[in-house]
N, C-alpha and C. Protein backbone atom coordinates (compact mmCIF):
# COMPACT_ATOMS: atom_id res chain seq x y z
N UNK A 1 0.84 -1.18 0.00
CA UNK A 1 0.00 0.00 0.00
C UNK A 1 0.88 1.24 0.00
N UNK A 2 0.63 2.26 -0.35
CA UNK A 2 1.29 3.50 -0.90
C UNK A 2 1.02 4.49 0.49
N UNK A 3 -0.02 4.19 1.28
CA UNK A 3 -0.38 5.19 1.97
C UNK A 3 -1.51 6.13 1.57
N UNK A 4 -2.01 5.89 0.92
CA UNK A 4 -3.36 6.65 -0.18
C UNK A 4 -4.39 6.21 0.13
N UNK A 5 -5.38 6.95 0.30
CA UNK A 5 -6.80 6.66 0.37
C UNK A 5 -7.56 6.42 -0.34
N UNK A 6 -8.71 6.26 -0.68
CA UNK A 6 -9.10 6.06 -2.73
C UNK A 6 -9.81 7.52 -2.16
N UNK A 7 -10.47 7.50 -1.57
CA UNK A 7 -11.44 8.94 -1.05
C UNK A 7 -10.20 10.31 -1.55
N UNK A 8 -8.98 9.95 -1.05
CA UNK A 8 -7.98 11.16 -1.20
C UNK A 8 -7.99 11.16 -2.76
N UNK A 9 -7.46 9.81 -3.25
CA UNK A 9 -7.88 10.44 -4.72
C UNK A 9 -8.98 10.78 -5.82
N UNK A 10 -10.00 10.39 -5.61
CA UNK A 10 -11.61 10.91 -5.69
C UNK A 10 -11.06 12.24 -5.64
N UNK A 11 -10.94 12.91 -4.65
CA UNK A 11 -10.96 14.14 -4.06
C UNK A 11 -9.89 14.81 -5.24
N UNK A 12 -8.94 14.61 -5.47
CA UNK A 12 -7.88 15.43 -5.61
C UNK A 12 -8.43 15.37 -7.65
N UNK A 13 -9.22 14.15 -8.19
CA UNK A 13 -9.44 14.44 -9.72
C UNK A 13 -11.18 14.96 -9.23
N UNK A 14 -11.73 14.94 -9.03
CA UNK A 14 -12.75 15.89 -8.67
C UNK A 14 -12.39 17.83 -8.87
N UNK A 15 -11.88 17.38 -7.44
CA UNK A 15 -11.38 18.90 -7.34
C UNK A 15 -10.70 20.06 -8.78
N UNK A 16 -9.94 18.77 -9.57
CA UNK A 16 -9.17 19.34 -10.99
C UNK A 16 -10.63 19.42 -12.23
N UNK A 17 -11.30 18.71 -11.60
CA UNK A 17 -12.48 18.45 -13.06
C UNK A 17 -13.23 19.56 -12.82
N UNK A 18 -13.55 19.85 -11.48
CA UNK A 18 -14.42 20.70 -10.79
C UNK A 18 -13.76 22.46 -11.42
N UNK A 19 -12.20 22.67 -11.09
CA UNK A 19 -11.77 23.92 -11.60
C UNK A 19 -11.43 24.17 -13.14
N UNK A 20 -11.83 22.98 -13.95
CA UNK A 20 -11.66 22.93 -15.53
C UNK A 20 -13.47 23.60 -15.58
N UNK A 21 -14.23 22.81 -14.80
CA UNK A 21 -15.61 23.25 -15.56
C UNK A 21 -16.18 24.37 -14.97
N UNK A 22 -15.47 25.15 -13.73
CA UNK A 22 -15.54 26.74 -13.36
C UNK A 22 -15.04 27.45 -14.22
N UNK A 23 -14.15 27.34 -14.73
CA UNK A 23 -13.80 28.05 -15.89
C UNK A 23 -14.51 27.92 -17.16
N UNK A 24 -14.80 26.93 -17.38
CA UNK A 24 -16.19 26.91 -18.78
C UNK A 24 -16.99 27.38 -18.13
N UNK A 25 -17.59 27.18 -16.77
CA UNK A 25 -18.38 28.45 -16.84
C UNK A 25 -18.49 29.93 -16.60
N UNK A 26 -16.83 30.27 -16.13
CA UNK A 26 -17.01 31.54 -16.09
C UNK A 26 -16.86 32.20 -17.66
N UNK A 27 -16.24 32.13 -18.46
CA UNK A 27 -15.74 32.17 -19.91
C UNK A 27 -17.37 32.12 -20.37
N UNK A 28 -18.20 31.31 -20.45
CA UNK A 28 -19.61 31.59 -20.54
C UNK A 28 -20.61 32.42 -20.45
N UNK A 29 -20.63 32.81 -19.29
CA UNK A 29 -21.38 33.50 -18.26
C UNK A 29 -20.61 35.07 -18.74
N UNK A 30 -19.28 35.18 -19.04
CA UNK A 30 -19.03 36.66 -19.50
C UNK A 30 -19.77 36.81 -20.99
N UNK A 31 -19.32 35.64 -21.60
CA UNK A 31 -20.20 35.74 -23.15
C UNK A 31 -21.38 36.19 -23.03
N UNK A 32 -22.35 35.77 -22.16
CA UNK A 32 -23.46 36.06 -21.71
C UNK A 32 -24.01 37.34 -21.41
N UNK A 33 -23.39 37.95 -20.79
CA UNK A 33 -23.26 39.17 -20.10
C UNK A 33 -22.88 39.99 -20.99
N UNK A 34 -21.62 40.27 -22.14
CA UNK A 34 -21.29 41.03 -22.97
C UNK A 34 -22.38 41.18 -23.69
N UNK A 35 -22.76 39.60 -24.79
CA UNK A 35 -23.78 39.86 -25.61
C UNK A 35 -25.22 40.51 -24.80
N UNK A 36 -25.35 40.27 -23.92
CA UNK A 36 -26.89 40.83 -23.58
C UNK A 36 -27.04 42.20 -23.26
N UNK A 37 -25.56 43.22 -22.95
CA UNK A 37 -25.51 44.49 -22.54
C UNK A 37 -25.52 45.04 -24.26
N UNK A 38 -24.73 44.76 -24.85
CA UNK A 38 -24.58 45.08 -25.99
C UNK A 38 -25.76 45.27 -27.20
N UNK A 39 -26.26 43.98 -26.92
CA UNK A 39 -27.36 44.01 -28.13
C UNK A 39 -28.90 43.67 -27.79
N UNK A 40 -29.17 43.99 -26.36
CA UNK A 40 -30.17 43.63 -25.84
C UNK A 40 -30.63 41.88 -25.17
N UNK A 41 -31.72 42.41 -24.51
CA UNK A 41 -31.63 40.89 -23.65
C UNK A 41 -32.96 39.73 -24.84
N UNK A 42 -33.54 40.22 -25.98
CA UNK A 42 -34.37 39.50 -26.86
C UNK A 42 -33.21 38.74 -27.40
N UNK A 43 -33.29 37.19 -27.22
CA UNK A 43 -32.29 36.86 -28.40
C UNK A 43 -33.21 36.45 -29.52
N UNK A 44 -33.98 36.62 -30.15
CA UNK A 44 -34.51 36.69 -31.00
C UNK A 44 -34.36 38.28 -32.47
N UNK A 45 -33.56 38.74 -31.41
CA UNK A 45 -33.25 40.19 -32.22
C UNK A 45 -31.74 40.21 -32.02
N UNK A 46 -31.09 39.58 -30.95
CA UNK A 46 -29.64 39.37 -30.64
C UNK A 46 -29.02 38.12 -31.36
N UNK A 47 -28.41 38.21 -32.50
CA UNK A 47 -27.96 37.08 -33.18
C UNK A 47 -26.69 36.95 -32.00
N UNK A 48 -26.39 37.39 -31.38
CA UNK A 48 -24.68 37.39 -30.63
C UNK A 48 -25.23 36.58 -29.45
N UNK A 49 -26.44 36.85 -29.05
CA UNK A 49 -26.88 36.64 -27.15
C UNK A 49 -27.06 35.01 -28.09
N UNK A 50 -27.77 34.67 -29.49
CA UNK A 50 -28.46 33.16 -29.30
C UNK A 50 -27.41 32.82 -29.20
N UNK A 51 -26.62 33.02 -29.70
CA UNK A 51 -24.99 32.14 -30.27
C UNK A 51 -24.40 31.71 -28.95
N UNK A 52 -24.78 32.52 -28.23
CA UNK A 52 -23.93 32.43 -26.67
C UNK A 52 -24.53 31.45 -25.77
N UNK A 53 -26.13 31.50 -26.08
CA UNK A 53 -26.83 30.96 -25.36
C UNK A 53 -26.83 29.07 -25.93
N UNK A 54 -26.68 29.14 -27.13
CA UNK A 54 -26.05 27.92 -27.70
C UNK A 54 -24.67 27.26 -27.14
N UNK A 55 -24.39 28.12 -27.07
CA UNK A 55 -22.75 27.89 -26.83
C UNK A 55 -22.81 26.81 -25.51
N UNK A 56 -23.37 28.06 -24.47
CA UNK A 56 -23.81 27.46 -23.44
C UNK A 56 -24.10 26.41 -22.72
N UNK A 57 -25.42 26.10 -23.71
CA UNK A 57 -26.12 24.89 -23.50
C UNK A 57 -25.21 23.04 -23.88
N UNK A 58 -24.36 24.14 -24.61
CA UNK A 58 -23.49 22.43 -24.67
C UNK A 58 -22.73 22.23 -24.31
N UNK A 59 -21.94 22.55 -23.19
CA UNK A 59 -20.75 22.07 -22.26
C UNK A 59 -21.42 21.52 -20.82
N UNK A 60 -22.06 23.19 -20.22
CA UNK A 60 -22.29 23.02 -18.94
C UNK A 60 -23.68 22.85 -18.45
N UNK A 61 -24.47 23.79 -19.56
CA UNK A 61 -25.96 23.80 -19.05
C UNK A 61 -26.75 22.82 -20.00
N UNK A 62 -26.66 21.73 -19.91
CA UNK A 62 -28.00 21.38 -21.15
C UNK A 62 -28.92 21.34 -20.58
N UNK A 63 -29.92 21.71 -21.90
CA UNK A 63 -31.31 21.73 -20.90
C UNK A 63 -32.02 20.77 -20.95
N UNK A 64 -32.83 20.36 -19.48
CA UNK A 64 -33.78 19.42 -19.42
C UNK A 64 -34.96 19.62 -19.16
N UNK A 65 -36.04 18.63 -20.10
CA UNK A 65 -37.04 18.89 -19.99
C UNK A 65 -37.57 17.69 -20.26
N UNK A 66 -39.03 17.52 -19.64
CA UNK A 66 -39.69 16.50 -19.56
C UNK A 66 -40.68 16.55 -20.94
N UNK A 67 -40.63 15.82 -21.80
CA UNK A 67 -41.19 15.39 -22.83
C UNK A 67 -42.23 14.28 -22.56
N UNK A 68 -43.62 14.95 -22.08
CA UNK A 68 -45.01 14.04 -22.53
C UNK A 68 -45.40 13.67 -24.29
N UNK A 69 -45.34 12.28 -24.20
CA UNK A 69 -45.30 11.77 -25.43
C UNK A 69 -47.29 12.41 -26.00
């Protein structure tokens, strides 16, 4: 045995996965914020805000929703 815990290492690739996907979302969340000051909060009139809001939706936020057949 090495002296290692499995919990210690859980912890320590957590913790690295955890500060990779704070950063996708902060890098996001400014996209967000630029496009919506800039060109308004309709993204329907904001080609920049959908793009962002796309962007978005596929790393960190996807969205869920319940689909009645």
């Amino acid at each position: 045995m090495s002296g290692h815990s499995r919990w210690a290492n859980i912890k320590h690739k957590k913790g690295a996965a955890d500060a990779k996907r704070g950063q996708i979302f902060t890098k996001v969340s400014k996209e967000l914020t630029v496009a919506a000051r800039i060109g308004g909060s309709d993204e329907g009139s904001n080609p920049r805000l959908k793009a962002a809001i796309l962007k978005a939706r596929a790393p960190i936020c996807p969205r869920t929703t319940s689909k009645k057949p």
